[in-house]
N, C-alpha and C. Protein backbone atom coordinates (compact mmCIF):
# COMPACT_ATOMS: atom_id res chain seq x y z
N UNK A 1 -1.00 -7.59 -3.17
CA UNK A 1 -1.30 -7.95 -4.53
C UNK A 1 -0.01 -7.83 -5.34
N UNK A 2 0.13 -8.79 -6.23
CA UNK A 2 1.11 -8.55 -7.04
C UNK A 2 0.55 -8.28 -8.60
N UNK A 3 1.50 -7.21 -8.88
CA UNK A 3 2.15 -6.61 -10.20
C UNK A 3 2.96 -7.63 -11.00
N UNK A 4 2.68 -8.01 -12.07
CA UNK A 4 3.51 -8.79 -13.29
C UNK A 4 3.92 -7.56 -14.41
N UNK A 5 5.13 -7.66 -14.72
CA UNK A 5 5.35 -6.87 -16.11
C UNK A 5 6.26 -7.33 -16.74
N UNK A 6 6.08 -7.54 -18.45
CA UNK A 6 6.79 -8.46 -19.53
C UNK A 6 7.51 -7.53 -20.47
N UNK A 7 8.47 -8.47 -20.62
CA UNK A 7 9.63 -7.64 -22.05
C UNK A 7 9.92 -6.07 -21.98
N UNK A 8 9.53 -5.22 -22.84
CA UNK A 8 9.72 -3.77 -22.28
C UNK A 8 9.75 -3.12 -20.96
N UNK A 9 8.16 -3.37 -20.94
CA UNK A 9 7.95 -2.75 -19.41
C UNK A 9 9.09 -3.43 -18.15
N UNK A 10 9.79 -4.53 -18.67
CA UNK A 10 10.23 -5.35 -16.96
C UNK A 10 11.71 -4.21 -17.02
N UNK A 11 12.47 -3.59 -18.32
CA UNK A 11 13.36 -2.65 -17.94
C UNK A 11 13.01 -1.48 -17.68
N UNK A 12 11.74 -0.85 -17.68
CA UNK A 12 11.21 0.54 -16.92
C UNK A 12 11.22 0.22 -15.61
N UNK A 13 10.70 -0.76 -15.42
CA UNK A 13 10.80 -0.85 -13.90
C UNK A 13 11.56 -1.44 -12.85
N UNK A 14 12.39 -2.17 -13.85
CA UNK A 14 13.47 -2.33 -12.85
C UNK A 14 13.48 -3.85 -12.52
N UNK A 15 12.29 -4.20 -12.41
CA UNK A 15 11.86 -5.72 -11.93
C UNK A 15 10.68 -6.64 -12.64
N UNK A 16 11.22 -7.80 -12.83
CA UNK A 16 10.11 -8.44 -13.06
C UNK A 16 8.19 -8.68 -12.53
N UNK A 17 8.00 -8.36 -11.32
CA UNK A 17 6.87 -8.07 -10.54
C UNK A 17 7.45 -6.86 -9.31
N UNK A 18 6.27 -6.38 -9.01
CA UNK A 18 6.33 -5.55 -7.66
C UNK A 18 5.41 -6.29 -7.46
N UNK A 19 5.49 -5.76 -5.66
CA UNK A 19 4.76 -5.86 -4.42
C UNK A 19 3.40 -4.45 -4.51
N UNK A 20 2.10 -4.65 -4.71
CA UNK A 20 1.44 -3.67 -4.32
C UNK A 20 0.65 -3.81 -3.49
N UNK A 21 0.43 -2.63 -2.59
CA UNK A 21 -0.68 -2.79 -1.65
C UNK A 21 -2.18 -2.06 -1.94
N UNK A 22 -2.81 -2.79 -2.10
CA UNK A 22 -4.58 -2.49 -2.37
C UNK A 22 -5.44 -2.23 -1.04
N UNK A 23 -5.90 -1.16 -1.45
CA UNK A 23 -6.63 -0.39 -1.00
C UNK A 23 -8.02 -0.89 -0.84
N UNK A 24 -8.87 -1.42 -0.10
CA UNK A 24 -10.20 -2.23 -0.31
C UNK A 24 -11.19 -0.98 -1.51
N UNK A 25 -11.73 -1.89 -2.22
CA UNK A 25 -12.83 -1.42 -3.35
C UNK A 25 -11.67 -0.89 -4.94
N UNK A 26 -10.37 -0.97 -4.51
CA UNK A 26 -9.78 -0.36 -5.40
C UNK A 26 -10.06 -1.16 -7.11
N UNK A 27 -10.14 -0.52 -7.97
CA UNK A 27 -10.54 -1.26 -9.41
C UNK A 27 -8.81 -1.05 -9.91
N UNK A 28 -9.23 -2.03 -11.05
CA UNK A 28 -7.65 -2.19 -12.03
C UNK A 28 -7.54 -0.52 -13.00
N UNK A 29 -8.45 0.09 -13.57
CA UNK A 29 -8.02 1.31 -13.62
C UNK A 29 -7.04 1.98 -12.64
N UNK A 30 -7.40 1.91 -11.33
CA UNK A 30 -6.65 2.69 -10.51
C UNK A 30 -5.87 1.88 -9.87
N UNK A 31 -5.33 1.19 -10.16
CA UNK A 31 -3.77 0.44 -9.53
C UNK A 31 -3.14 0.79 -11.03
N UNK A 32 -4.00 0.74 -11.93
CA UNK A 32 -2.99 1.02 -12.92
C UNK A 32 -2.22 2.41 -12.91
N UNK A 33 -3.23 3.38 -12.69
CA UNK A 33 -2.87 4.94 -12.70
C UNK A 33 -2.13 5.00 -11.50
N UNK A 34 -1.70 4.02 -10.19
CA UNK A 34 -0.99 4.25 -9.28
C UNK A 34 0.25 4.20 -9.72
N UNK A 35 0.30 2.36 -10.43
CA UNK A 35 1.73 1.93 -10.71
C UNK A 35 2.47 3.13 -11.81
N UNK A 36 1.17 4.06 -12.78
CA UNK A 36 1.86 4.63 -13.42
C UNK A 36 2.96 6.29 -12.77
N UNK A 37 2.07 6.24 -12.05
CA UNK A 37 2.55 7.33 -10.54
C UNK A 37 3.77 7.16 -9.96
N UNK A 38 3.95 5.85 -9.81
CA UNK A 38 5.64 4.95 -9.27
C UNK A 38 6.39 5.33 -10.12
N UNK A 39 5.66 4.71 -11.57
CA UNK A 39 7.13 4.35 -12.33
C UNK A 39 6.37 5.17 -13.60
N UNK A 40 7.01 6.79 -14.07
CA UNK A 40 6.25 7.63 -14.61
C UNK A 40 6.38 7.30 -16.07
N UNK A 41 7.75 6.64 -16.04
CA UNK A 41 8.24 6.22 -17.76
C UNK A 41 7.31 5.29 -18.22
N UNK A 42 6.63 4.29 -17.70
CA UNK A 42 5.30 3.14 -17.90
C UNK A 42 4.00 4.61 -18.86
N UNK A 43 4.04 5.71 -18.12
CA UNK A 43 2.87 6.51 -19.22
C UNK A 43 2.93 6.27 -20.78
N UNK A 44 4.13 6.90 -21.52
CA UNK A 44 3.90 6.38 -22.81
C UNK A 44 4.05 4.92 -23.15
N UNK A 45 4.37 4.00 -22.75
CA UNK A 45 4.12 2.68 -22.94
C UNK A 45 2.45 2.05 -23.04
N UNK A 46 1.73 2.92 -22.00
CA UNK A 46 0.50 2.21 -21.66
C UNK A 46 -0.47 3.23 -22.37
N UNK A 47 -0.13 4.44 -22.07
CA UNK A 47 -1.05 5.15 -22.11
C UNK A 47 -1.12 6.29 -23.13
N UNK A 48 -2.72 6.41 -24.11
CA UNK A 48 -2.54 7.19 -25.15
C UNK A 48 -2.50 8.76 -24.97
N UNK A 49 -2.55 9.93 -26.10
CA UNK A 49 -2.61 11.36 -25.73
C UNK A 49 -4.08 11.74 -24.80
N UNK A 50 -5.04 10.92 -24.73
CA UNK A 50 -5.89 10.84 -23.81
C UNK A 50 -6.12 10.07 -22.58
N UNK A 51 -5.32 9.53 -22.06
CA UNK A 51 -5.03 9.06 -20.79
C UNK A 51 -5.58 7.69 -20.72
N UNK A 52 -5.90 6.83 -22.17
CA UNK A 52 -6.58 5.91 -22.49
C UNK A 52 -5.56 4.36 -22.50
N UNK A 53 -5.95 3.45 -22.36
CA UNK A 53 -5.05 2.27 -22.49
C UNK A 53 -4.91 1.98 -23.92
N UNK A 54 -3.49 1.92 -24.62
CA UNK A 54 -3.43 1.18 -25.74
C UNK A 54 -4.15 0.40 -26.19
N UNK A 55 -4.53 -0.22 -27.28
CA UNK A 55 -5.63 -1.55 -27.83
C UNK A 55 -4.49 -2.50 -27.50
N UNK A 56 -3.17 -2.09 -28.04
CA UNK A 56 -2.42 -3.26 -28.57
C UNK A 56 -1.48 -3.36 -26.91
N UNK A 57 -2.23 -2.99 -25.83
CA UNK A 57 -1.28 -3.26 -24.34
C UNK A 57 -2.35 -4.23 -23.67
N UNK A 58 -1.82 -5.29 -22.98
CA UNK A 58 -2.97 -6.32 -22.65
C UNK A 58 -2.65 -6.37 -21.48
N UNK A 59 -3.49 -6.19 -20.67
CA UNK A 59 -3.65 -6.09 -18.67
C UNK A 59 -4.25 -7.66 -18.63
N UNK A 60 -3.91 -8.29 -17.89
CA UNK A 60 -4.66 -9.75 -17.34
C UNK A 60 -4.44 -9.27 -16.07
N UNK A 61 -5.80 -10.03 -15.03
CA UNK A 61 -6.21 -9.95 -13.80
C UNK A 61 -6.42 -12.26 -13.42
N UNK A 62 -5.27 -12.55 -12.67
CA UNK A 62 -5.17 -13.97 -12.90
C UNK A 62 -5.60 -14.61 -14.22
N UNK A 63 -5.00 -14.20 -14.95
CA UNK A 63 -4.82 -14.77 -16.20
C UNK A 63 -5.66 -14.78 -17.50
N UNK A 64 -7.04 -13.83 -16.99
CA UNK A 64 -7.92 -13.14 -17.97
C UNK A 64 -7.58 -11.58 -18.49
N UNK A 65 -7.94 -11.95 -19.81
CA UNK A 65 -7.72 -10.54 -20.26
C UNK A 65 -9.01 -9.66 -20.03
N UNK A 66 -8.26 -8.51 -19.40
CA UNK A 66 -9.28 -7.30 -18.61
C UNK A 66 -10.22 -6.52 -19.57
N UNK A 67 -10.07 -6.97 -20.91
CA UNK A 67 -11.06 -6.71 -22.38
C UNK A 67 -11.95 -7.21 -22.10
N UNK A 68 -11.94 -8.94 -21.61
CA UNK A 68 -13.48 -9.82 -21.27
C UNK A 68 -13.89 -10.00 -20.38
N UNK A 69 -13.28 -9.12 -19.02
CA UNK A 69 -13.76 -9.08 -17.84
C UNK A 69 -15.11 -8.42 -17.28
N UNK A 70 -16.12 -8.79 -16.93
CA UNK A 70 -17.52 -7.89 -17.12
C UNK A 70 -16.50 -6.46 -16.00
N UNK A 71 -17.24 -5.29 -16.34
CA UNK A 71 -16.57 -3.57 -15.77
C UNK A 71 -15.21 -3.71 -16.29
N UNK A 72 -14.62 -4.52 -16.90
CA UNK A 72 -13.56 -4.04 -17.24
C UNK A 72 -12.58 -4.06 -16.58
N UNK A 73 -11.91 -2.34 -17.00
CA UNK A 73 -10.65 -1.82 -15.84
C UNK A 73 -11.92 -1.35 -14.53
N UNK A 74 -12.93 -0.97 -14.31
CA UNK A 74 -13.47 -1.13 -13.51
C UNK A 74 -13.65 -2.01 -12.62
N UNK A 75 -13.48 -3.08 -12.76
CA UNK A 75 -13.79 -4.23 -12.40
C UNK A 75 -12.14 -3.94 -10.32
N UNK A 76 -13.24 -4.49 -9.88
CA UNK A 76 -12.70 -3.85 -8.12
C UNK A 76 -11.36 -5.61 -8.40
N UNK A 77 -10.36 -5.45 -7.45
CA UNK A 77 -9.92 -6.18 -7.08
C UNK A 77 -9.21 -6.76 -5.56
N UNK A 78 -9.01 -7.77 -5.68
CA UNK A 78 -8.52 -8.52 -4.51
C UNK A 78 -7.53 -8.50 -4.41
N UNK A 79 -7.23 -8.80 -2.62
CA UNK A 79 -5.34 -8.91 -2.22
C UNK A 79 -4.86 -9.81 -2.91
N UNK A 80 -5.59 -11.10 -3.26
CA UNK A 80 -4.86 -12.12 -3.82
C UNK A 80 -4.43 -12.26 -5.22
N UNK A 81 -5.78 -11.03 -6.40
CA UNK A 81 -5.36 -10.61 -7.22
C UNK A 81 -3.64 -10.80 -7.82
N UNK A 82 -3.52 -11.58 -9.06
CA UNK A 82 -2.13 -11.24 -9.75
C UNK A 82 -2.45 -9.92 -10.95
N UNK A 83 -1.96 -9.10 -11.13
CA UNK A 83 -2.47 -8.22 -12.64
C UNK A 83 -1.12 -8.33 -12.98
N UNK A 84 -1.10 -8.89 -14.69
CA UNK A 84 -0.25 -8.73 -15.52
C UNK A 84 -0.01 -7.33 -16.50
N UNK A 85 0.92 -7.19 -17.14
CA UNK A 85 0.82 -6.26 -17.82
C UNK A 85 1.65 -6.75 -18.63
N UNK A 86 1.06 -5.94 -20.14
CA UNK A 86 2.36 -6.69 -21.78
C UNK A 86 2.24 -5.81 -22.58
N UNK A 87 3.41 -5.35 -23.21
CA UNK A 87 3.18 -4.68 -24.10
C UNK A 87 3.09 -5.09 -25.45
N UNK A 88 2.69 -4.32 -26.59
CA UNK A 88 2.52 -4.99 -27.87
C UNK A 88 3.98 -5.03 -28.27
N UNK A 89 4.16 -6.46 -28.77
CA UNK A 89 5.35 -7.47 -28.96
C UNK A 89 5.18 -7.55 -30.72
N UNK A 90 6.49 -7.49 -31.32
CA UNK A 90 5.94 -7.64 -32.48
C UNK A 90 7.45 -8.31 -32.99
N UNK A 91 7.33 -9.32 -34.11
CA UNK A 91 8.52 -9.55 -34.45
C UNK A 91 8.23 -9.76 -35.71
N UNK A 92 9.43 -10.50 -36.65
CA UNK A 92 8.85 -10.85 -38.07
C UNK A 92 9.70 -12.10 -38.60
């Protein structure tokens, strides 16, 4: 499965996408809490003083946002799975 990550996040990690390997039944909550395990500097980017996802950080799973996905970050995924990740972008 591949990892996408935009603007901020692509200099925490070094790269524009990783390579991940999924675990059968695994949900997007927990690839998220993996990738955050890899790459530990991604925590305050994504994640609030309660271990919660930002409003303003948007996860897509092939190109839907994981807000209108029925389960959510629950929601299990596939090898073929792409998950994006973005952080809130703001300009003026």
């Amino acid at each position: 499965m591949k990892v996408n990550f935009y603007a901020t996040l692509r200099l925490i990690v070094g790269s524009k996408s990783v390579d991940y390997l999924l675990e059968e039944g695994q949900t997007i909550g927990q690839v998220l809490n993996e990738i955050i395990r890899r790459f530990p500097a991604l925590q305050r980017e994504l994640l609030d003083e309660q271990g919660q996802l930002y409003r303003h950080v948007h996860v897509f799973v092939n190109g839907r946002d994981v807000a209108f996905l029925e389960n959510g970050l629950d929601k299990s995924l596939n090898d073929d799975d792409v998950v994006s990740l973005f952080p809130a972008v703001g300009g003026g």
